[in-house]
Protein backbone atom coordinates (compact mmCIF):
# COMPACT_ATOMS: atom_id res chain seq x y z
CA UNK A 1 37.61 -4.45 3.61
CA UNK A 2 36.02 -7.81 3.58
CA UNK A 3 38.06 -10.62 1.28
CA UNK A 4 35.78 -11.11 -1.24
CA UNK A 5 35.51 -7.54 -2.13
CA UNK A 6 39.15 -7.58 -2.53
CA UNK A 7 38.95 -10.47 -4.74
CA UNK A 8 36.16 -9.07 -6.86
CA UNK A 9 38.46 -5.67 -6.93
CA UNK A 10 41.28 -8.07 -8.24
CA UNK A 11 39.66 -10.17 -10.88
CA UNK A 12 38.15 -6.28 -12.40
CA UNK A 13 41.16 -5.41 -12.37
CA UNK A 14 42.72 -8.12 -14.30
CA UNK A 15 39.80 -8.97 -16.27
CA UNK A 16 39.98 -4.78 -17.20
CA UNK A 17 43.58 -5.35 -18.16
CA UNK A 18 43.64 -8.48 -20.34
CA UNK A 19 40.46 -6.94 -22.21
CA UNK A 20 42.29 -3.00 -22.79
CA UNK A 21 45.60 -5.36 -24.36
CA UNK A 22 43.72 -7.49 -26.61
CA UNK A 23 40.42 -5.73 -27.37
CA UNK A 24 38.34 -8.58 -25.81
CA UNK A 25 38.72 -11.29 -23.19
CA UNK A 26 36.52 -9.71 -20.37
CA UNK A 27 33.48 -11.78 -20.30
CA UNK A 28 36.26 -14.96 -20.82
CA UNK A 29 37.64 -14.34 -17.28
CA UNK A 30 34.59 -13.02 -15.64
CA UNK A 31 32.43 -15.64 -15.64
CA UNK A 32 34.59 -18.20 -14.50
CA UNK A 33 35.69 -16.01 -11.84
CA UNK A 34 32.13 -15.39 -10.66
CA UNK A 35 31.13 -18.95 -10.67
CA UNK A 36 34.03 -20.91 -9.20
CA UNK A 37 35.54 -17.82 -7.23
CA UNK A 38 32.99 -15.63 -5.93
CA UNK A 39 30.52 -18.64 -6.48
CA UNK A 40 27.63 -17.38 -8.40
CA UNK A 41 25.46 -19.38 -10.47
CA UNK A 42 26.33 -19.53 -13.97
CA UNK A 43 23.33 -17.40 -15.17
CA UNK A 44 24.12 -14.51 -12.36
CA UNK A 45 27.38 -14.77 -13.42
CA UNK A 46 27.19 -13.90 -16.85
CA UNK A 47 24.59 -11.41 -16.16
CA UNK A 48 26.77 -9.77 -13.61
CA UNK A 49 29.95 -10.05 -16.62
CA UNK A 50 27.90 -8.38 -18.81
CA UNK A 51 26.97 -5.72 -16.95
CA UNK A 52 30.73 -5.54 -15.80
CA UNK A 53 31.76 -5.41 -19.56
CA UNK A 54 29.76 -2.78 -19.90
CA UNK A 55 32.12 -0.07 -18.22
CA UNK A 56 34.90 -1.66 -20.56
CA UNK A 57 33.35 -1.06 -23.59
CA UNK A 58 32.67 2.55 -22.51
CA UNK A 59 35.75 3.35 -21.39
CA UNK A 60 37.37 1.61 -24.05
CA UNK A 61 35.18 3.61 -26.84
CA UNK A 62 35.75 6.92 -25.76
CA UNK A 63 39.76 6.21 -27.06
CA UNK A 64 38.79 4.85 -29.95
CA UNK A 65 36.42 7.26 -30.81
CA UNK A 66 39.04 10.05 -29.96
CA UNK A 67 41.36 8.71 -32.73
CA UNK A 68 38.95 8.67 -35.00
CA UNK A 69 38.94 4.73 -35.51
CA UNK A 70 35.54 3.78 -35.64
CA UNK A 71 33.81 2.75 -38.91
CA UNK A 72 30.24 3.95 -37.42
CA UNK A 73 28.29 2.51 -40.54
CA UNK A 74 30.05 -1.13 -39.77
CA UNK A 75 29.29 -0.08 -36.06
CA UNK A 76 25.90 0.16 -35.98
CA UNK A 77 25.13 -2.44 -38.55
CA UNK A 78 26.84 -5.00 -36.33
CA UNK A 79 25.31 -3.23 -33.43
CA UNK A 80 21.46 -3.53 -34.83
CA UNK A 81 22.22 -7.24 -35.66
CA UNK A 82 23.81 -8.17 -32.15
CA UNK A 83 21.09 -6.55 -30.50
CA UNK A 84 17.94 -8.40 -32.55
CA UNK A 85 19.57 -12.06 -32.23
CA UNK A 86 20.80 -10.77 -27.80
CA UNK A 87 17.31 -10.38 -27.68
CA UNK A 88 15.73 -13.82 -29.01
CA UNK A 89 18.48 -15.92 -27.36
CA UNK A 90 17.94 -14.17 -24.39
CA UNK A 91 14.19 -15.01 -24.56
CA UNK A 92 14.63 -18.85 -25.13
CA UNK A 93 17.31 -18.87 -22.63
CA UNK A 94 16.15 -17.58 -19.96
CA UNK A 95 11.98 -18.56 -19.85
CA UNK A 96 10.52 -19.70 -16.48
């Protein structure tokens, strides 16, 4: 296996762990990982974290939704919002 696979394997891993114990944290560590580590530019690298964080917050969900500890009305309220103001930042930012 070629060594920056295994670091990429390691920094999921990690990143995976801090995020499960605190509820957050993986986009934190990823990006700084990707850029000075696997040395992406800073706009791959959060786009790669993102879609990284991704499989966290799946995984992650199906627990909490198992316990019954989601408030879905606070959910998708938050969720509508995040997704309206993702999208105009991510216009502005991100124009050629």
């Amino acid at each position: 296996m070629k060594k920056e696979n295994i670091k990429v394997i390691v920094i999921s891993l990690f990143a995976g762990m801090i995020s499960g114990f605190f509820s957050s944290g993986g986009g934190m560590l990823l990006v700084p990982f990707f850029t000075h580590i696997v040395k992406l530019d800073e706009v791959k690298a959060r786009g790669t974290s993102v879609f990284c964080i991704v499989f966290f917050v799946v995984t992650s969900s199906i627990f909490y939704i198992g316990k019954n500890y989601v408030d879905y009305g606070i959910g998708l309220k938050c969720a509508i919002g995040g997704i309206i103001r993702s999208f105009f930042r991510n216009e502005i930012t991100y124009e050629n």
